[in-house]
PDB file of N, CA and C in Angstrom:
ATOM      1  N   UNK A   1     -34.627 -15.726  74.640  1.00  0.00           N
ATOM      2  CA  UNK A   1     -34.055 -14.405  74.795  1.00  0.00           C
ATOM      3  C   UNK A   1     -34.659 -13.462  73.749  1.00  0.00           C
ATOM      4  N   UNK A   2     -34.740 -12.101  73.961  1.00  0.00           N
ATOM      5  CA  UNK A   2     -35.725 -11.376  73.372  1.00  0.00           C
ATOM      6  C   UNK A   2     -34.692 -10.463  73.124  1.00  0.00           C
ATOM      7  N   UNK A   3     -34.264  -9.551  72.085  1.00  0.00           N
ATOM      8  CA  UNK A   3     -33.668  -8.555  71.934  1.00  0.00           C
ATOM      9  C   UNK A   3     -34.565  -6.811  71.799  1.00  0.00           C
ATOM     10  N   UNK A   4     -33.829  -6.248  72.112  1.00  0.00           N
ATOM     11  CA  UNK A   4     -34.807  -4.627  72.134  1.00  0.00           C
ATOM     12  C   UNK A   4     -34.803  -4.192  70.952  1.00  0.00           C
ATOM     13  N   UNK A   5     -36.530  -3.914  70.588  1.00  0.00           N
ATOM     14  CA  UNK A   5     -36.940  -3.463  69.209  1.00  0.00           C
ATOM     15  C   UNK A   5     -35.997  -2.049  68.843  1.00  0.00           C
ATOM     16  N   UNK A   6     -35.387  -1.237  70.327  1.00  0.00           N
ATOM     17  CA  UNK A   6     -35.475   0.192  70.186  1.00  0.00           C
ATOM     18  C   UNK A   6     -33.737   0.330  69.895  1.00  0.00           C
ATOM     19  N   UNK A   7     -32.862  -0.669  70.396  1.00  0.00           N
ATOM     20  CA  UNK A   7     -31.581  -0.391  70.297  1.00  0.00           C
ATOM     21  C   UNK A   7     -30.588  -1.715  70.177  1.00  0.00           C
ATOM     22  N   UNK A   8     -31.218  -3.178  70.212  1.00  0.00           N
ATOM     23  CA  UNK A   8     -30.737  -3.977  69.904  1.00  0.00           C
ATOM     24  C   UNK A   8     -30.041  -5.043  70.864  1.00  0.00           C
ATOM     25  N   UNK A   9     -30.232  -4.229  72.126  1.00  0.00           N
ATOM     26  CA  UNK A   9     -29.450  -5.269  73.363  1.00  0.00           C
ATOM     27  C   UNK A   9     -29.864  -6.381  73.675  1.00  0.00           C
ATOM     28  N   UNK A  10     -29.964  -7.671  73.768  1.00  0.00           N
ATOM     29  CA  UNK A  10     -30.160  -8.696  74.165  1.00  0.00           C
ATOM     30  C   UNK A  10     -30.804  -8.093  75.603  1.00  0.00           C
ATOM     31  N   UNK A  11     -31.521  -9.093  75.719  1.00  0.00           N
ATOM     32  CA  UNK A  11     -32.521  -9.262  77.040  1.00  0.00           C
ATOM     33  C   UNK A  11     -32.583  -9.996  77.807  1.00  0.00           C
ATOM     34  N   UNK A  12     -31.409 -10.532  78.419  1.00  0.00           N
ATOM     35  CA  UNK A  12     -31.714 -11.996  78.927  1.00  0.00           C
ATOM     36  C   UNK A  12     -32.311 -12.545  80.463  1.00  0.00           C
ATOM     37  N   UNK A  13     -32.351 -11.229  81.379  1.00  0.00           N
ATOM     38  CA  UNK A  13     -32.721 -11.276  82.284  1.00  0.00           C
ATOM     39  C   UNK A  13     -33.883 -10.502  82.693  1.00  0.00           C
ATOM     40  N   UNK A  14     -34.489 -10.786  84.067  1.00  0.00           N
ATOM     41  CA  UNK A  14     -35.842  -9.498  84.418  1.00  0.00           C
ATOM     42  C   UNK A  14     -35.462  -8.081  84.649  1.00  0.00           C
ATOM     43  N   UNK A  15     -33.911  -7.962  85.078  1.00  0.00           N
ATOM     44  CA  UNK A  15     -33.746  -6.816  85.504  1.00  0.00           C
ATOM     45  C   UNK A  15     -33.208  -5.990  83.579  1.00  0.00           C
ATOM     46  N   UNK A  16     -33.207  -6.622  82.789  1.00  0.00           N
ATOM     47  CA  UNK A  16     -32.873  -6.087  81.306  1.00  0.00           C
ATOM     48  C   UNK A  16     -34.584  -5.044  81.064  1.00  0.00           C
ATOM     49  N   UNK A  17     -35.239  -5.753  81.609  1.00  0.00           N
ATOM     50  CA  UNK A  17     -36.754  -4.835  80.693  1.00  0.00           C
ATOM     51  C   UNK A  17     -37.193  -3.981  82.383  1.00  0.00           C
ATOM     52  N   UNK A  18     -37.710  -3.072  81.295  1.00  0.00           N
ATOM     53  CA  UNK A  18     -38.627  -1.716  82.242  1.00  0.00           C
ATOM     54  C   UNK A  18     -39.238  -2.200  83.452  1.00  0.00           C
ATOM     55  N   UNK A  19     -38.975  -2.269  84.582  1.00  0.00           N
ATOM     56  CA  UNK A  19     -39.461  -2.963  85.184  1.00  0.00           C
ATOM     57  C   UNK A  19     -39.819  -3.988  85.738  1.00  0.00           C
ATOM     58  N   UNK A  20     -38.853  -5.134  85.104  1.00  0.00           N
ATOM     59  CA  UNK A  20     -38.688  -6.328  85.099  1.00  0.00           C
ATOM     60  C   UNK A  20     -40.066  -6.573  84.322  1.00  0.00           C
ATOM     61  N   UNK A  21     -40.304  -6.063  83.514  1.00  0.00           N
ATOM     62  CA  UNK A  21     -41.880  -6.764  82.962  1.00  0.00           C
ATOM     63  C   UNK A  21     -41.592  -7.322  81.812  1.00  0.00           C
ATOM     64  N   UNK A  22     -40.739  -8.230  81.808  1.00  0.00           N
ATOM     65  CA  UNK A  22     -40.398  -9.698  80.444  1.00  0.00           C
ATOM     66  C   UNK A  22     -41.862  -8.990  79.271  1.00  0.00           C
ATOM     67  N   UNK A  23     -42.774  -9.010  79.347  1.00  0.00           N
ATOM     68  CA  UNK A  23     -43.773  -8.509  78.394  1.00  0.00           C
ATOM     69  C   UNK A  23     -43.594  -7.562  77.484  1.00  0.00           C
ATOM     70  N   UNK A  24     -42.898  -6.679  77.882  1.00  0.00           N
ATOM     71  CA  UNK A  24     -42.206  -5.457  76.765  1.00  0.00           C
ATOM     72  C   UNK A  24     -41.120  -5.810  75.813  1.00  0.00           C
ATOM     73  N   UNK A  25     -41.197  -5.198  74.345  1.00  0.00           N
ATOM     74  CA  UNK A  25     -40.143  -5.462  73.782  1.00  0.00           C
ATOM     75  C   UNK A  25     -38.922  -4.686  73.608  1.00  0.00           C
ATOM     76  N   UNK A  26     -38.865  -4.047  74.860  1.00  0.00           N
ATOM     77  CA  UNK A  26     -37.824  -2.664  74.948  1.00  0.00           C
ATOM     78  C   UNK A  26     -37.150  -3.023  76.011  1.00  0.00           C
ATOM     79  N   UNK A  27     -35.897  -2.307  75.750  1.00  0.00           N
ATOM     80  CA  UNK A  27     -35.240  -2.744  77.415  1.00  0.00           C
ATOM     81  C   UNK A  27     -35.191  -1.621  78.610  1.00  0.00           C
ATOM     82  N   UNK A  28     -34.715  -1.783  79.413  1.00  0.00           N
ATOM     83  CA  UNK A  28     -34.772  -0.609  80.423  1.00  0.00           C
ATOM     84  C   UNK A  28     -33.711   0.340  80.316  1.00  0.00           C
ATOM     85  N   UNK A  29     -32.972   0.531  79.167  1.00  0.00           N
ATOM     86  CA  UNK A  29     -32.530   2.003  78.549  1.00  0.00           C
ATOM     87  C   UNK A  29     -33.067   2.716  77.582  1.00  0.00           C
ATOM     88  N   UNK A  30     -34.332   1.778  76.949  1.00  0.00           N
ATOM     89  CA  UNK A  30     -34.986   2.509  76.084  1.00  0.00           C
ATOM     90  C   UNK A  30     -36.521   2.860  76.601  1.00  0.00           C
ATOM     91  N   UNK A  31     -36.231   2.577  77.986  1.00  0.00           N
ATOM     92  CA  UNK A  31     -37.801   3.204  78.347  1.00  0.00           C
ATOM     93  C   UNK A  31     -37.691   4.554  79.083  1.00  0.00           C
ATOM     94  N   UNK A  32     -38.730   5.569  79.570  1.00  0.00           N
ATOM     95  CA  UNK A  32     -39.045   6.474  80.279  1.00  0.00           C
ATOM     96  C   UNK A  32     -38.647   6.182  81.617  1.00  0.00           C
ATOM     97  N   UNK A  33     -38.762   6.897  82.555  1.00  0.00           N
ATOM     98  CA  UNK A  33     -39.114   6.744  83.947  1.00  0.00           C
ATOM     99  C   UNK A  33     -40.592   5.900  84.225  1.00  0.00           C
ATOM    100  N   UNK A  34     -41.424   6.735  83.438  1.00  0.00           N
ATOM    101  CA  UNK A  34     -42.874   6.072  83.706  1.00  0.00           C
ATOM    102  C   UNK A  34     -43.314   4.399  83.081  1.00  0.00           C
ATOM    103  N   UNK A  35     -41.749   3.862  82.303  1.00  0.00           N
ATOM    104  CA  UNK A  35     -41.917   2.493  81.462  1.00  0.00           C
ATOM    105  C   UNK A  35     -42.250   2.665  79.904  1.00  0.00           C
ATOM    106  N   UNK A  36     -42.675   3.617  79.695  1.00  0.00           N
ATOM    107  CA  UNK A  36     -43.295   3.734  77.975  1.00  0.00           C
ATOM    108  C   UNK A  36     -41.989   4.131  77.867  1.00  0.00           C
ATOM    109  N   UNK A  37     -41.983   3.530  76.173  1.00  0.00           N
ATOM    110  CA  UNK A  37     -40.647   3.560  75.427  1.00  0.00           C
ATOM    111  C   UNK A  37     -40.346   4.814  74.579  1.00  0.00           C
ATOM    112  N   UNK A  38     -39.014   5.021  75.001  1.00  0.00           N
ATOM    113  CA  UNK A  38     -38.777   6.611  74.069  1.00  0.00           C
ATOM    114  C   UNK A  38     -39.334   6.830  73.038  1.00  0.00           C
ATOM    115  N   UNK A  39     -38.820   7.931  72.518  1.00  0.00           N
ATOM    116  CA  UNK A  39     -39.195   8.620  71.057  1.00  0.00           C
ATOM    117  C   UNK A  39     -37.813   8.404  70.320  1.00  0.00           C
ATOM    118  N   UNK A  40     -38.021   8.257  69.026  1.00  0.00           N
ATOM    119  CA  UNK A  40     -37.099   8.115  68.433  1.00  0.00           C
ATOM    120  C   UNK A  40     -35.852   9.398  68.795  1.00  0.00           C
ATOM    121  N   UNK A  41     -36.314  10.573  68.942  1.00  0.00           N
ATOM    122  CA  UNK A  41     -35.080  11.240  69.293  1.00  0.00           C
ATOM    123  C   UNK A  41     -34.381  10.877  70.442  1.00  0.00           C
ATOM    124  N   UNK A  42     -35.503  11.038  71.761  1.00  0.00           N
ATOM    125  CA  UNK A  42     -34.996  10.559  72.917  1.00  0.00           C
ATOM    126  C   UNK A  42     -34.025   9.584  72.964  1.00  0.00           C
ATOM    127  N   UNK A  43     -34.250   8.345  72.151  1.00  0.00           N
ATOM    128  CA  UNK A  43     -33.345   6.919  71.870  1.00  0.00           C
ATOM    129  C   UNK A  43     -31.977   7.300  70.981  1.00  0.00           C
ATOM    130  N   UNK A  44     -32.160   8.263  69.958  1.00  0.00           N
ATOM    131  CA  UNK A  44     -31.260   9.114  69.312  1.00  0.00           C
ATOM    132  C   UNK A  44     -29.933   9.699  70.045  1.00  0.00           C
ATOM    133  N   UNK A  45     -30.524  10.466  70.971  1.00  0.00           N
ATOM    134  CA  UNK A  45     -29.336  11.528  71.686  1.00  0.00           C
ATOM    135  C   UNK A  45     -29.126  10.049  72.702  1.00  0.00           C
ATOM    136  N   UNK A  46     -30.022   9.336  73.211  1.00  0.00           N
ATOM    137  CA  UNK A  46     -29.111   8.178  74.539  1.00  0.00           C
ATOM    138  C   UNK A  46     -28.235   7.448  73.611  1.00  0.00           C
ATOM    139  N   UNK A  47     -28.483   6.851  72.586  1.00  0.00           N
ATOM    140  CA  UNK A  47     -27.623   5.987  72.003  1.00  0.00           C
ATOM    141  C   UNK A  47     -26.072   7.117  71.463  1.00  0.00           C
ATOM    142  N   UNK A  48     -26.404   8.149  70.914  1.00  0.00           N
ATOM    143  CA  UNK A  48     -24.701   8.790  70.577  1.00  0.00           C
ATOM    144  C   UNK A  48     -24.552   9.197  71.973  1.00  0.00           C
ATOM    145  N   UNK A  49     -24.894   9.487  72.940  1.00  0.00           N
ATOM    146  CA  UNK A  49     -23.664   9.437  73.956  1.00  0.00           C
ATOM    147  C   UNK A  49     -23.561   8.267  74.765  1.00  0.00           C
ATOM    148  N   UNK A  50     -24.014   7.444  74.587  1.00  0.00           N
ATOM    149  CA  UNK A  50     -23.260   6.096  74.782  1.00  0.00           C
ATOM    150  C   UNK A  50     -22.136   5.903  73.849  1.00  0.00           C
ATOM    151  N   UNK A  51     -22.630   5.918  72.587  1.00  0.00           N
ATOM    152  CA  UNK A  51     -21.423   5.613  71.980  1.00  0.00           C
ATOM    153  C   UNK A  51     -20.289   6.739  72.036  1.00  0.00           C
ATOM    154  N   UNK A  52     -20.738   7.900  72.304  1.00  0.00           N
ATOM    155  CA  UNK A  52     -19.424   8.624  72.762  1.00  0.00           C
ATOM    156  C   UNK A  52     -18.679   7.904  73.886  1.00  0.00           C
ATOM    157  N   UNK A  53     -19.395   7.777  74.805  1.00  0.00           N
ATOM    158  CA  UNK A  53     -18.663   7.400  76.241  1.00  0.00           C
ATOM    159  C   UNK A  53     -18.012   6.191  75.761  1.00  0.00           C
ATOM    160  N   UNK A  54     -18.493   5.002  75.447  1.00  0.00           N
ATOM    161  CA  UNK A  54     -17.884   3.442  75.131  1.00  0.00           C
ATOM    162  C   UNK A  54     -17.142   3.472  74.354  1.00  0.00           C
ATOM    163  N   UNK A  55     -16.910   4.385  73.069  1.00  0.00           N
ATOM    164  CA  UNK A  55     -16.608   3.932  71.554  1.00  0.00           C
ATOM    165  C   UNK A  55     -15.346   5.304  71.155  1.00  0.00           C
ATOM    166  N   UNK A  56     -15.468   6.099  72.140  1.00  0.00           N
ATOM    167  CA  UNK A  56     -14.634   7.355  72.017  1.00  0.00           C
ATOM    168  C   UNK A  56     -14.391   8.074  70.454  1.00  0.00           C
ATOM    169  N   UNK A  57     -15.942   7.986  70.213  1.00  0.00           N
ATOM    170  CA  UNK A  57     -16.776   8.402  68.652  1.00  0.00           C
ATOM    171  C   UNK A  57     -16.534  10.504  68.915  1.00  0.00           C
ATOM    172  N   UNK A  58     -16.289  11.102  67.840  1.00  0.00           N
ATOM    173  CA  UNK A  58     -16.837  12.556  68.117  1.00  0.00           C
ATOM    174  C   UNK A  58     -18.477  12.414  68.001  1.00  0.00           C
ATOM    175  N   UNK A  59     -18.816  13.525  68.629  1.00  0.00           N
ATOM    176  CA  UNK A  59     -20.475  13.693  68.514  1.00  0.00           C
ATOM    177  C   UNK A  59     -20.943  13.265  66.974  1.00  0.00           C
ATOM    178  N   UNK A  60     -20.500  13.905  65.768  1.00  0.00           N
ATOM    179  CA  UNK A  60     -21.090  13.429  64.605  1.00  0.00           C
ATOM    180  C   UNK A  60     -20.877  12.526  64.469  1.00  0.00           C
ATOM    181  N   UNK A  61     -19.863  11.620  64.328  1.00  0.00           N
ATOM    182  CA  UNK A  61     -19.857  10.157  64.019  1.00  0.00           C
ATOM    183  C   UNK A  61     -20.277   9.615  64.814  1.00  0.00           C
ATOM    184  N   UNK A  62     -20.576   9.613  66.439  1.00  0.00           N
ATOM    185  CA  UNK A  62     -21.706   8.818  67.031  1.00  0.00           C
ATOM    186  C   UNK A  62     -22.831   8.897  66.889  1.00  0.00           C
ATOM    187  N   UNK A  63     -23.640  10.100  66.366  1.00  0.00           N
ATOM    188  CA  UNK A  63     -25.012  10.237  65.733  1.00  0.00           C
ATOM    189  C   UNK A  63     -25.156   9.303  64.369  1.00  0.00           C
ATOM    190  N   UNK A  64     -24.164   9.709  63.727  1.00  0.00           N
ATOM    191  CA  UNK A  64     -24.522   8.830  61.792  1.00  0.00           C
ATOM    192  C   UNK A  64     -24.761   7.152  62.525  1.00  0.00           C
ATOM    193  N   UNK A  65     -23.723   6.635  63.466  1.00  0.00           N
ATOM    194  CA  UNK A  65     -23.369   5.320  63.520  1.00  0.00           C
ATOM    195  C   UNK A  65     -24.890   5.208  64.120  1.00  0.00           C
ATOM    196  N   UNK A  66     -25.095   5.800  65.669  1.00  0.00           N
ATOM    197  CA  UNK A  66     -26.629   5.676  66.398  1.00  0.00           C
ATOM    198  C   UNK A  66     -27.832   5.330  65.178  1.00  0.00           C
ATOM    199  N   UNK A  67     -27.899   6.844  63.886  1.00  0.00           N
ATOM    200  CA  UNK A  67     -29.163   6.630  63.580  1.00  0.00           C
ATOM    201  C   UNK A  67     -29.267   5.598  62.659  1.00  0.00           C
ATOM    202  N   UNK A  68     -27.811   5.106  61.876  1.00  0.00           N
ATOM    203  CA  UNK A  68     -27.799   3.961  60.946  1.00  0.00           C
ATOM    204  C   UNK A  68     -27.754   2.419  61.678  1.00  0.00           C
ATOM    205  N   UNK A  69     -27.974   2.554  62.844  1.00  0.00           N
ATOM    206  CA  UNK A  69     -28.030   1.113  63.942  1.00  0.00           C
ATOM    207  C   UNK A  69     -29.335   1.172  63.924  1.00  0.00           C
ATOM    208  N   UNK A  70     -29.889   2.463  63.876  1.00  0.00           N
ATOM    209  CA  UNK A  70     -31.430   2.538  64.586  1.00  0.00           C
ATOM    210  C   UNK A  70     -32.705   1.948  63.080  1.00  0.00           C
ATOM    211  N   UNK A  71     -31.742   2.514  62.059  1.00  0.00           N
ATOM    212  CA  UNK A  71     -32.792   2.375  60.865  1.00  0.00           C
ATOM    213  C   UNK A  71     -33.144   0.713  60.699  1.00  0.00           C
ATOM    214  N   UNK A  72     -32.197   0.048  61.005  1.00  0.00           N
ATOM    215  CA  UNK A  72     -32.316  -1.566  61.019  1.00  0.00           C
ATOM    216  C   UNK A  72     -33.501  -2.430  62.100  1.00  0.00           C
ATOM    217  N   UNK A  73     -33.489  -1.378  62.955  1.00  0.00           N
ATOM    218  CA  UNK A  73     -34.682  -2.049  64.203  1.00  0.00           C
ATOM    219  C   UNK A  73     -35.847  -1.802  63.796  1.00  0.00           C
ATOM    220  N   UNK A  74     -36.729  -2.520  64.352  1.00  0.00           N
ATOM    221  CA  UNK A  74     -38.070  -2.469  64.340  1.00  0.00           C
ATOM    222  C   UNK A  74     -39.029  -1.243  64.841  1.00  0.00           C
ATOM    223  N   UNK A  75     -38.399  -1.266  65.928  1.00  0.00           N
ATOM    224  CA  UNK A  75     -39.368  -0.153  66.167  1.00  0.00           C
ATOM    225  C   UNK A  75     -39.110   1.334  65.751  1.00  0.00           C
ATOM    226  N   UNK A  76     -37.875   1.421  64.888  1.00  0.00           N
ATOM    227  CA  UNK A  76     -38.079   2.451  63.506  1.00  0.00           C
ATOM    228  C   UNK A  76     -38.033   2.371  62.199  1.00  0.00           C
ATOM    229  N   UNK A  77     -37.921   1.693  62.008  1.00  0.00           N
ATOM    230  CA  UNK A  77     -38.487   1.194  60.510  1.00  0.00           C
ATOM    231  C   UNK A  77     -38.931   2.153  59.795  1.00  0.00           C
ATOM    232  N   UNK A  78     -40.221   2.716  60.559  1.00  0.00           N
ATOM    233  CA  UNK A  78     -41.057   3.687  59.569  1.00  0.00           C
ATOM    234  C   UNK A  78     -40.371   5.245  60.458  1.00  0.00           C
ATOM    235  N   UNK A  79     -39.248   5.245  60.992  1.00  0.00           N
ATOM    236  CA  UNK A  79     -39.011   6.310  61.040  1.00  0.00           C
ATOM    237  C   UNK A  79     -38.341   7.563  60.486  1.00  0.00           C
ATOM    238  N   UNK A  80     -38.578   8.727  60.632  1.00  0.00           N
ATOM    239  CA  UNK A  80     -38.105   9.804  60.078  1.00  0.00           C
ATOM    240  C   UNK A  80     -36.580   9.670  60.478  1.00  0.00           C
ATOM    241  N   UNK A  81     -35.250  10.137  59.533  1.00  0.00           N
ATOM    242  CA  UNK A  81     -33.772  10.070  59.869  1.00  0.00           C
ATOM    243  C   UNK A  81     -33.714  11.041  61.408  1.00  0.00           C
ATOM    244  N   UNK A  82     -32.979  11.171  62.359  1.00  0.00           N
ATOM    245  CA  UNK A  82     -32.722  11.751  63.313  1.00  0.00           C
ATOM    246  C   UNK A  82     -32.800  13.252  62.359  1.00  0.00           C
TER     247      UNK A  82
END
């Protein structure tokens, strides 16, 4: 099982990645339409309103929680804070 570099979800099936393409390390909420994987903002604003919707967070505290989940992953590491 592979978890997503971009937001942390477990991967456990074909229909979890972009396309069913097991080869990517992103899942299919952190990709585009076209399969390439967001931008850190893009992944930014999807992750706080998820956690608005799931977590019944106000907008600021689902952003701090989003970008301090996000600083721990890999594929921002070297990124700039939201």
């Amino acid at each position: 099982m592979k978890t997503c570099i971009a937001c942390g979800m477990p991967m456990t099936k074909p229909a979890d990645y972009p396309g069913e393409d097991e080869t990517r390390d992103y899942c299919k909420f952190c990709a585009r339409p076209d399969g390439t994987m967001q931008s850190y903002s893009e992944r930014l604003e999807g992750m706080t309103g998820f956690l608005i919707r799931t977590q019944g967070l106000d907008g600021r505290a689902a952003r701090d929680v989003a970008a301090r989940t996000m600083a721990r992953l890999p594929a921002w590491k070297d990124a700039a804070p939201g």
